[in-house]
PDB file of N, CA and C in Angstrom:
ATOM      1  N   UNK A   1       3.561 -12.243  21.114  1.00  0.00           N
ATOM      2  CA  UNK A   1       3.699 -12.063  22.538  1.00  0.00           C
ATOM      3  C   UNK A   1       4.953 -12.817  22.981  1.00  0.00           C
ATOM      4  N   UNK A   2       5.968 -12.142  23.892  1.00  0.00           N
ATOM      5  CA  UNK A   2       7.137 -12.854  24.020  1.00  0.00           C
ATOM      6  C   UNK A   2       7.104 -14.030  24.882  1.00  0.00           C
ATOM      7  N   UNK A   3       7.509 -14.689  24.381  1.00  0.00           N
ATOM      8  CA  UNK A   3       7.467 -16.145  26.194  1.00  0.00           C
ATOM      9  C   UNK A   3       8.460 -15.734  27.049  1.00  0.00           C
ATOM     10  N   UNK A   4       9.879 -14.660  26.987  1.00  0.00           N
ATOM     11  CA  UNK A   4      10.172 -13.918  28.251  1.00  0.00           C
ATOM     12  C   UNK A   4       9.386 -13.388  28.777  1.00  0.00           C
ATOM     13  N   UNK A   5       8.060 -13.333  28.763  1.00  0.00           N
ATOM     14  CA  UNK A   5       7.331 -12.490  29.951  1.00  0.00           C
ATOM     15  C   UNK A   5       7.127 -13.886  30.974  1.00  0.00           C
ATOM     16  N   UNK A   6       7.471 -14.938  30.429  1.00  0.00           N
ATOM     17  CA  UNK A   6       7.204 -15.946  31.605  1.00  0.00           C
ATOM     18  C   UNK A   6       8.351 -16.161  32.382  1.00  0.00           C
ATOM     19  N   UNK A   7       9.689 -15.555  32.482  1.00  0.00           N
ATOM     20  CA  UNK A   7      10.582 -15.543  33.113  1.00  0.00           C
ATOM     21  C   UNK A   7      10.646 -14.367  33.831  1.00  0.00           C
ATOM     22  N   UNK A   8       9.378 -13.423  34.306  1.00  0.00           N
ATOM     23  CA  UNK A   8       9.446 -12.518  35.231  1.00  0.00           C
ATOM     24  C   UNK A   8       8.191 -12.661  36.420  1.00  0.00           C
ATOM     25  N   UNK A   9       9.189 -13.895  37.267  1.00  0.00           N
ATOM     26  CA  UNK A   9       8.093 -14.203  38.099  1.00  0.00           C
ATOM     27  C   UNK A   9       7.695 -13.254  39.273  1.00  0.00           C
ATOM     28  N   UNK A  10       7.800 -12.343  39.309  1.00  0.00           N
ATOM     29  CA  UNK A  10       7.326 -11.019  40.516  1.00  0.00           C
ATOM     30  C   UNK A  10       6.093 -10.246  39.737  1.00  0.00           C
ATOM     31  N   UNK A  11       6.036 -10.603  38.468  1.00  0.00           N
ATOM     32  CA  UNK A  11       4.803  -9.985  37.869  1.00  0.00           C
ATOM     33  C   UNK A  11       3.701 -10.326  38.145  1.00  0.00           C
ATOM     34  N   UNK A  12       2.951  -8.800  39.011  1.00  0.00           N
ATOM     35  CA  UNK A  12       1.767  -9.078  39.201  1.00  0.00           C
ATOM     36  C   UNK A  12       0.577  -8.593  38.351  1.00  0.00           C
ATOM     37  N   UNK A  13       0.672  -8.050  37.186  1.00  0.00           N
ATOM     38  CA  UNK A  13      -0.231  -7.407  36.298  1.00  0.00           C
ATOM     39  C   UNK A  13       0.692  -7.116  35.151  1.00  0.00           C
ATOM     40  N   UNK A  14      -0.346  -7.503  33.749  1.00  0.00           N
ATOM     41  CA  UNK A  14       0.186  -7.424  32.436  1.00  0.00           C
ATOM     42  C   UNK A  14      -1.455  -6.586  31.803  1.00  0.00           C
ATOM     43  N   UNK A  15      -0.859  -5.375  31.446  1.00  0.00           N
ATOM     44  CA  UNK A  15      -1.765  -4.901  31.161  1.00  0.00           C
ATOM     45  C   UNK A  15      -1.380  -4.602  29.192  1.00  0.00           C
ATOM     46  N   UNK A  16      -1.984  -4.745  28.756  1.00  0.00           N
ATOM     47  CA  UNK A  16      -1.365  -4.469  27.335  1.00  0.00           C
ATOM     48  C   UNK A  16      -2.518  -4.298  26.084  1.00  0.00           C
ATOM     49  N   UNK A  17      -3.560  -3.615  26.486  1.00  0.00           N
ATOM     50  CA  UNK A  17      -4.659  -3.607  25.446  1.00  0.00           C
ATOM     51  C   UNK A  17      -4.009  -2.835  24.219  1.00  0.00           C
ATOM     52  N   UNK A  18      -4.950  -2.994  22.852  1.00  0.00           N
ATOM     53  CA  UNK A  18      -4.425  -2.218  21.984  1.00  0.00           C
ATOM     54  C   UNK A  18      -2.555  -2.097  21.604  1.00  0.00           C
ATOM     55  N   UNK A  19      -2.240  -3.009  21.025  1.00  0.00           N
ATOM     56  CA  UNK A  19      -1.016  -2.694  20.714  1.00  0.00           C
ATOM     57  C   UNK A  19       0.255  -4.067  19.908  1.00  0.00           C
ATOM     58  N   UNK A  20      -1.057  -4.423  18.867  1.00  0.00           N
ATOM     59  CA  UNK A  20      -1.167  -4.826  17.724  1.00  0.00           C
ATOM     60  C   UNK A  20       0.068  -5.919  18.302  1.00  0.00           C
ATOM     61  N   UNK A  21      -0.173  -6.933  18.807  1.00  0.00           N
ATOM     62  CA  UNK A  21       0.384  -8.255  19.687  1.00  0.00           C
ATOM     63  C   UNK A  21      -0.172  -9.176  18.739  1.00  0.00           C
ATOM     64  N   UNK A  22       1.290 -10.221  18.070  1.00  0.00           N
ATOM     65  CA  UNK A  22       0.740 -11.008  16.959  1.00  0.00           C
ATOM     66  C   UNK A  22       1.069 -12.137  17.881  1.00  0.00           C
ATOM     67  N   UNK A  23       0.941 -13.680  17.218  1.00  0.00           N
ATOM     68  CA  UNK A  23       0.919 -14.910  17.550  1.00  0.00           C
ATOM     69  C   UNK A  23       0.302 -15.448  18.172  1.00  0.00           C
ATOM     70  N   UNK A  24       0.770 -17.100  18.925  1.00  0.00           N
ATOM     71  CA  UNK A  24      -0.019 -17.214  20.031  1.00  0.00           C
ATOM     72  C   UNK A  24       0.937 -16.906  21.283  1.00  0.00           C
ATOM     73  N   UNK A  25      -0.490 -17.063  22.264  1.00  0.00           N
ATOM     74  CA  UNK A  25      -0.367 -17.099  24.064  1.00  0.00           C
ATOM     75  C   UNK A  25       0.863 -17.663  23.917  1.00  0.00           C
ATOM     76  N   UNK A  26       1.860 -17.606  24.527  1.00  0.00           N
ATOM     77  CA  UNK A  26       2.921 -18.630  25.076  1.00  0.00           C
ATOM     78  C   UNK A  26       2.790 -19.562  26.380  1.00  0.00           C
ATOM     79  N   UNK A  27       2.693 -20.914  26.486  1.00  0.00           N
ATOM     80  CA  UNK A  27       2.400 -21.337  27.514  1.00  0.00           C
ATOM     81  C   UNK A  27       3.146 -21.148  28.535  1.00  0.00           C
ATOM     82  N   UNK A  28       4.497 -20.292  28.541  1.00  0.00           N
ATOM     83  CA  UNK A  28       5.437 -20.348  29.171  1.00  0.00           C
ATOM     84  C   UNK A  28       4.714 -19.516  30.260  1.00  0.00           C
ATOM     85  N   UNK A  29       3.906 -18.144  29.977  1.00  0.00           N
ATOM     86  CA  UNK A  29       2.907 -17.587  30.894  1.00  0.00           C
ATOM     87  C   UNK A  29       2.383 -18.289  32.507  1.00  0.00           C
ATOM     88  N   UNK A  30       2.239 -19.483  31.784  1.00  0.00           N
ATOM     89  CA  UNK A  30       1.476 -19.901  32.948  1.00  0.00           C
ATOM     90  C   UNK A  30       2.028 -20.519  34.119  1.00  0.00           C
ATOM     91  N   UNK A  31       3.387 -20.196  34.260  1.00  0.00           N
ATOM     92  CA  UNK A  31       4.305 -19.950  35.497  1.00  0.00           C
ATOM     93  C   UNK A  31       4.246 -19.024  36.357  1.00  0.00           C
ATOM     94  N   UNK A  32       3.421 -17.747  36.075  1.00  0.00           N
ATOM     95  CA  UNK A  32       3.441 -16.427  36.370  1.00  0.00           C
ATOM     96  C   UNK A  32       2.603 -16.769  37.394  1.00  0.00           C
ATOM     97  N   UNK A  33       2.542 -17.248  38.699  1.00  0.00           N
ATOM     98  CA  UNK A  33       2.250 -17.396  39.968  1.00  0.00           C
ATOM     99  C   UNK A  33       1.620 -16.380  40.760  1.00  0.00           C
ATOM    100  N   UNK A  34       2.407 -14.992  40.580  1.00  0.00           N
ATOM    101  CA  UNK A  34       2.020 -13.934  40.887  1.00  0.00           C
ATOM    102  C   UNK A  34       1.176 -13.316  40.338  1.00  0.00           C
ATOM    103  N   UNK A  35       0.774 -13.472  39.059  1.00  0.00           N
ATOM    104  CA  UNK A  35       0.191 -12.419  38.330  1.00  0.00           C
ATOM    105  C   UNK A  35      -1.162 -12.699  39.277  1.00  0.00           C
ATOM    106  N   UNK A  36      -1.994 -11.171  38.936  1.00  0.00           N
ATOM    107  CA  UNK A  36      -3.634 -11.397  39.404  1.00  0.00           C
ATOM    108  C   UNK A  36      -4.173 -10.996  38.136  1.00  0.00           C
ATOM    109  N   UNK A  37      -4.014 -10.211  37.453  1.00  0.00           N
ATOM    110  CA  UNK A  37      -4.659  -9.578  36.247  1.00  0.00           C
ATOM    111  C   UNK A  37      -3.768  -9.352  34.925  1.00  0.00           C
ATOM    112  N   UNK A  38      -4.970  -9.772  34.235  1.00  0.00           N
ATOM    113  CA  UNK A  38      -3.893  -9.916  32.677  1.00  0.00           C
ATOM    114  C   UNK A  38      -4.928  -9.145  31.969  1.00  0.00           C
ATOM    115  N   UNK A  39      -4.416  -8.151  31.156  1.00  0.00           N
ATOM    116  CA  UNK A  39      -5.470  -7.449  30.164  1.00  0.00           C
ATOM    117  C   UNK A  39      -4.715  -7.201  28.854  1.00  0.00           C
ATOM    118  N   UNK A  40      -5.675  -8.349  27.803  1.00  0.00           N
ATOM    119  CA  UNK A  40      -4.991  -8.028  26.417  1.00  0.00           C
ATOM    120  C   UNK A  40      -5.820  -8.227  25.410  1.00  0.00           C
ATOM    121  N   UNK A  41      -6.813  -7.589  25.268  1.00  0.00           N
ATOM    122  CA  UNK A  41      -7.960  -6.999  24.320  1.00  0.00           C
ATOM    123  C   UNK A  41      -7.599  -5.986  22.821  1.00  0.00           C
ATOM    124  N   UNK A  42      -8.099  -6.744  22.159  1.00  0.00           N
ATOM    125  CA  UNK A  42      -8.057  -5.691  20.840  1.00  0.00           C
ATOM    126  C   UNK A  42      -6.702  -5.801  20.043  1.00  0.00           C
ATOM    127  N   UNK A  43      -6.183  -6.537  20.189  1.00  0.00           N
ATOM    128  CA  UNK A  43      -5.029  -7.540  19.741  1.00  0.00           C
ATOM    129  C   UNK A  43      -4.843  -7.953  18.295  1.00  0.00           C
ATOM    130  N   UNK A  44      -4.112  -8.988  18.013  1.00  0.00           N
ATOM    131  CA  UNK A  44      -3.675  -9.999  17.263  1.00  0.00           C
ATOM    132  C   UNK A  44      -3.611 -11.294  17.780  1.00  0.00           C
ATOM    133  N   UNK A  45      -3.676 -11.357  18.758  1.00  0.00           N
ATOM    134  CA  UNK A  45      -3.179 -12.889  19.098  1.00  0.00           C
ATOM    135  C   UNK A  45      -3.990 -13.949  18.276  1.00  0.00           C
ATOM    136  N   UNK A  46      -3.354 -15.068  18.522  1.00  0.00           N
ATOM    137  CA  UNK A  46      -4.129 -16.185  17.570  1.00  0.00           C
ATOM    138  C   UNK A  46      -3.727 -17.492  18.218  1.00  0.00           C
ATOM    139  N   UNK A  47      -4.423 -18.360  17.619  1.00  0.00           N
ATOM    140  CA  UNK A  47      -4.148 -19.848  18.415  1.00  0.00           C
ATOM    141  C   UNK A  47      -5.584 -20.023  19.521  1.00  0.00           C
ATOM    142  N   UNK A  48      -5.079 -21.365  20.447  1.00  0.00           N
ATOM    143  CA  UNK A  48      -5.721 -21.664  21.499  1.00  0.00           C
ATOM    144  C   UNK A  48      -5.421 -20.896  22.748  1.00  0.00           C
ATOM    145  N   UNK A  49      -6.111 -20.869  23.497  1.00  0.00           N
ATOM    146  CA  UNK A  49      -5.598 -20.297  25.017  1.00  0.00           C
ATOM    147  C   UNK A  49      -4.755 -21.576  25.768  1.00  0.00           C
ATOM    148  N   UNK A  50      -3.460 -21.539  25.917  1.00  0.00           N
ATOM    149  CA  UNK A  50      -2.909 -22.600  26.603  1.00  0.00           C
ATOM    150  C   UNK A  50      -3.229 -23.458  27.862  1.00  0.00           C
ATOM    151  N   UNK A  51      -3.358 -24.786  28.038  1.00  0.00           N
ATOM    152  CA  UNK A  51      -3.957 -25.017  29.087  1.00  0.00           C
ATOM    153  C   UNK A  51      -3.170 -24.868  30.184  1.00  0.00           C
ATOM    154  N   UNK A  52      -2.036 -24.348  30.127  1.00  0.00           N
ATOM    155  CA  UNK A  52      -0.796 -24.064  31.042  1.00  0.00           C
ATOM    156  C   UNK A  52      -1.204 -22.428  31.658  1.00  0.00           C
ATOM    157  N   UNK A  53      -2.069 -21.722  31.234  1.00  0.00           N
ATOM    158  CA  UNK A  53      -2.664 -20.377  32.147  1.00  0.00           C
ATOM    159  C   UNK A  53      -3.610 -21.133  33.288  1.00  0.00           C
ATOM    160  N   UNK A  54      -3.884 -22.582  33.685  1.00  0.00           N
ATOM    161  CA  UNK A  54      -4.130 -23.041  34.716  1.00  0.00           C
ATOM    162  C   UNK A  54      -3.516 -22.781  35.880  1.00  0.00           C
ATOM    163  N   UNK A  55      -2.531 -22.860  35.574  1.00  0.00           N
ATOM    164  CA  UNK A  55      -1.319 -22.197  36.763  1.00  0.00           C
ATOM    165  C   UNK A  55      -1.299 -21.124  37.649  1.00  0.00           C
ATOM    166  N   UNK A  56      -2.161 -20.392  36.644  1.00  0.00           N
ATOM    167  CA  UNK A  56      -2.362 -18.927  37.310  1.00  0.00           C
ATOM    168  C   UNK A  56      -3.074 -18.446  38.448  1.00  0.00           C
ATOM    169  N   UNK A  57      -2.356 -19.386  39.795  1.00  0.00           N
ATOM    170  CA  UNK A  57      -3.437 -19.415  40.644  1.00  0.00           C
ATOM    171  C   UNK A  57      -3.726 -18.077  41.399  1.00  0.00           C
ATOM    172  N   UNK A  58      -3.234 -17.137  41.278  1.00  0.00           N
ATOM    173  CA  UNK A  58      -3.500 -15.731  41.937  1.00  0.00           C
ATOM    174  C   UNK A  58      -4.475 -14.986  41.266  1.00  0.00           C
ATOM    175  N   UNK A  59      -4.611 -15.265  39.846  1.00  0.00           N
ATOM    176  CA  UNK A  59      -5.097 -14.589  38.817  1.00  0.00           C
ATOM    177  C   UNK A  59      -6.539 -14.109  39.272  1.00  0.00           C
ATOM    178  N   UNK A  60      -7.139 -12.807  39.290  1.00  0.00           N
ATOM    179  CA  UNK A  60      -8.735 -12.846  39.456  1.00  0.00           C
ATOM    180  C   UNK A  60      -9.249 -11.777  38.007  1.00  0.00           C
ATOM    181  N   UNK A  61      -8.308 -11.512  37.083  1.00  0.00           N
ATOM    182  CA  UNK A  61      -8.954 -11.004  36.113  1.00  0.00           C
ATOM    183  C   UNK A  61      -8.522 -11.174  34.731  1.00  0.00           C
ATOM    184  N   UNK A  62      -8.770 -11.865  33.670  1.00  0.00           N
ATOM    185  CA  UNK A  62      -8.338 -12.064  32.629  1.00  0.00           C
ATOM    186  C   UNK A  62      -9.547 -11.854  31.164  1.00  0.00           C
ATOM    187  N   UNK A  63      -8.858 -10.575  30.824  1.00  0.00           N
ATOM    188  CA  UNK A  63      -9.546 -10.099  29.460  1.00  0.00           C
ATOM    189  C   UNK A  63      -8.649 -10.090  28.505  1.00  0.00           C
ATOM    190  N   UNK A  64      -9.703 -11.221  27.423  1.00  0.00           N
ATOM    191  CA  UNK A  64      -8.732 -11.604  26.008  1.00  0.00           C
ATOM    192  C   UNK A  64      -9.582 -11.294  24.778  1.00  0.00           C
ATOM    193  N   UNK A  65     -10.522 -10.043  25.002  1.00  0.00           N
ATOM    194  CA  UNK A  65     -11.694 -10.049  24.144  1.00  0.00           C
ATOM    195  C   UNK A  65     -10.916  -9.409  22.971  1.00  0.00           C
ATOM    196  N   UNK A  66     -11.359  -9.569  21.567  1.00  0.00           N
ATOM    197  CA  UNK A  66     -11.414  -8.815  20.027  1.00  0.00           C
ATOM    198  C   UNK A  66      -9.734  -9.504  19.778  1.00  0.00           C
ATOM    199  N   UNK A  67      -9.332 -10.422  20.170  1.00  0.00           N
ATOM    200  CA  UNK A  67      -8.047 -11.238  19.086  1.00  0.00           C
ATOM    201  C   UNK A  67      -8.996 -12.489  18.643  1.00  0.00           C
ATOM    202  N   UNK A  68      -8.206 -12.664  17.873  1.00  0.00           N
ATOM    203  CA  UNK A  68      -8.057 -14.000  16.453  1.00  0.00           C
ATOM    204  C   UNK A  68      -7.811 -15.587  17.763  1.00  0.00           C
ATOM    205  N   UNK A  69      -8.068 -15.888  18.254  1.00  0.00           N
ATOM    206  CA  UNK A  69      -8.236 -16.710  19.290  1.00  0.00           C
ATOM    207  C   UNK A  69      -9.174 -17.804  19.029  1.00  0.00           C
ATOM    208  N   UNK A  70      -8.210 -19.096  18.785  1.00  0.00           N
ATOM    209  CA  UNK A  70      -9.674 -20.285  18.217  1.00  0.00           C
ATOM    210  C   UNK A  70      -9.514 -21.394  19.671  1.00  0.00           C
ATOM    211  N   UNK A  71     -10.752 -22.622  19.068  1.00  0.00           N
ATOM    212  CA  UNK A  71     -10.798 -23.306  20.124  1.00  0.00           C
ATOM    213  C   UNK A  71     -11.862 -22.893  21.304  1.00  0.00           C
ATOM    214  N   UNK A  72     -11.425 -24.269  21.758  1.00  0.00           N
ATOM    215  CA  UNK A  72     -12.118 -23.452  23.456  1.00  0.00           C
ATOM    216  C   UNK A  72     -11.843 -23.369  24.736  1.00  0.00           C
ATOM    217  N   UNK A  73     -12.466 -22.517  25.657  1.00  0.00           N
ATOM    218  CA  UNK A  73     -11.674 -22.306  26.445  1.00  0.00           C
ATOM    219  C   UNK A  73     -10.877 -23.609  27.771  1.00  0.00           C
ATOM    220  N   UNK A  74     -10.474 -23.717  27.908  1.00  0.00           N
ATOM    221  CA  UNK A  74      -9.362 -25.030  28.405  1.00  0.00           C
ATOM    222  C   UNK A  74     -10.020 -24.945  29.742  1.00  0.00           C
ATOM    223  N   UNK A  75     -10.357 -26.500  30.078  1.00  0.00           N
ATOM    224  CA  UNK A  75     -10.808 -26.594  31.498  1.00  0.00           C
ATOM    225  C   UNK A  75     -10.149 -26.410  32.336  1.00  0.00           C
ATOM    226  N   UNK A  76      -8.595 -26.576  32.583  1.00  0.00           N
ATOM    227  CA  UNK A  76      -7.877 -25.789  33.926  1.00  0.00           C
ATOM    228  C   UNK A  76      -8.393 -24.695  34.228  1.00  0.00           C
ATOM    229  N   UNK A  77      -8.905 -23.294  33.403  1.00  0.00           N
ATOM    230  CA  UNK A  77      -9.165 -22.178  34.036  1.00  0.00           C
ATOM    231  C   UNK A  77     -10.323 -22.046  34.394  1.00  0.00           C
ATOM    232  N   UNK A  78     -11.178 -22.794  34.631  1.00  0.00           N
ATOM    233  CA  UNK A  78     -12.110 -23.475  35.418  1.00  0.00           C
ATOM    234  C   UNK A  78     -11.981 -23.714  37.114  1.00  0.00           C
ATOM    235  N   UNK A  79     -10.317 -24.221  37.191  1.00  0.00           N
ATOM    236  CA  UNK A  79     -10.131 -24.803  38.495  1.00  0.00           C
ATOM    237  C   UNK A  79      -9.777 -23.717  39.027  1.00  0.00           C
ATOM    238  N   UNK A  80      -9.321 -22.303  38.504  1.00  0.00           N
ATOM    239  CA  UNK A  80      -8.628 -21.709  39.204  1.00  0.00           C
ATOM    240  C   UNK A  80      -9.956 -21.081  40.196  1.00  0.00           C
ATOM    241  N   UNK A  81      -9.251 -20.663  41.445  1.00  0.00           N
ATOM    242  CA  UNK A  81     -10.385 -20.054  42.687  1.00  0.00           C
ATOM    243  C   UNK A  81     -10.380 -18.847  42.510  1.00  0.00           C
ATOM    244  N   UNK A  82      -9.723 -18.207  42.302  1.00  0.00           N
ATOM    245  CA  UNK A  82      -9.720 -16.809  42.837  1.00  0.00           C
ATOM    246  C   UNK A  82     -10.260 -15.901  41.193  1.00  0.00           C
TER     247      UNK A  82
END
């Protein structure tokens, strides 16, 4: 997954199921201010979920189901409200 997607801060939705996405999350993501919905299911990804998707304070939908994803899930995205 590229960490230029965290240098497109007008992004409000990353939709990207299915489409064999290796590595990890980039924490750089969690600048993305705007985003509300992130969908990336059925993947590759791997690693932890960064605790830097705390950030994501607009966010109201995030699906990361069927990747390689260890750890657990990070208490910032806990704080987020929406």
């Amino acid at each position: 997954m590229p960490a230029e997607l965290g240098a497109c801060p007008h992004l409000t939705g990353l939709i990207l199921p299915i489409n064999q996405l290796t590595g990890e999350i980039p924490p750089e993501l969690g600048g993305l201010s705007n985003l509300t919905g992130w969908s990336a299911p059925s993947n590759q990804l791997t690693g932890e979920i960064p605790p830097e998707l705390g950030g994501l304070s607009n966010l109201t939908g995030l699906l990361l189901r069927d990747n390689q994803l260890t750890g657990e899930i990070p208490p910032e995205l806990g704080g987020l409200s929406n």
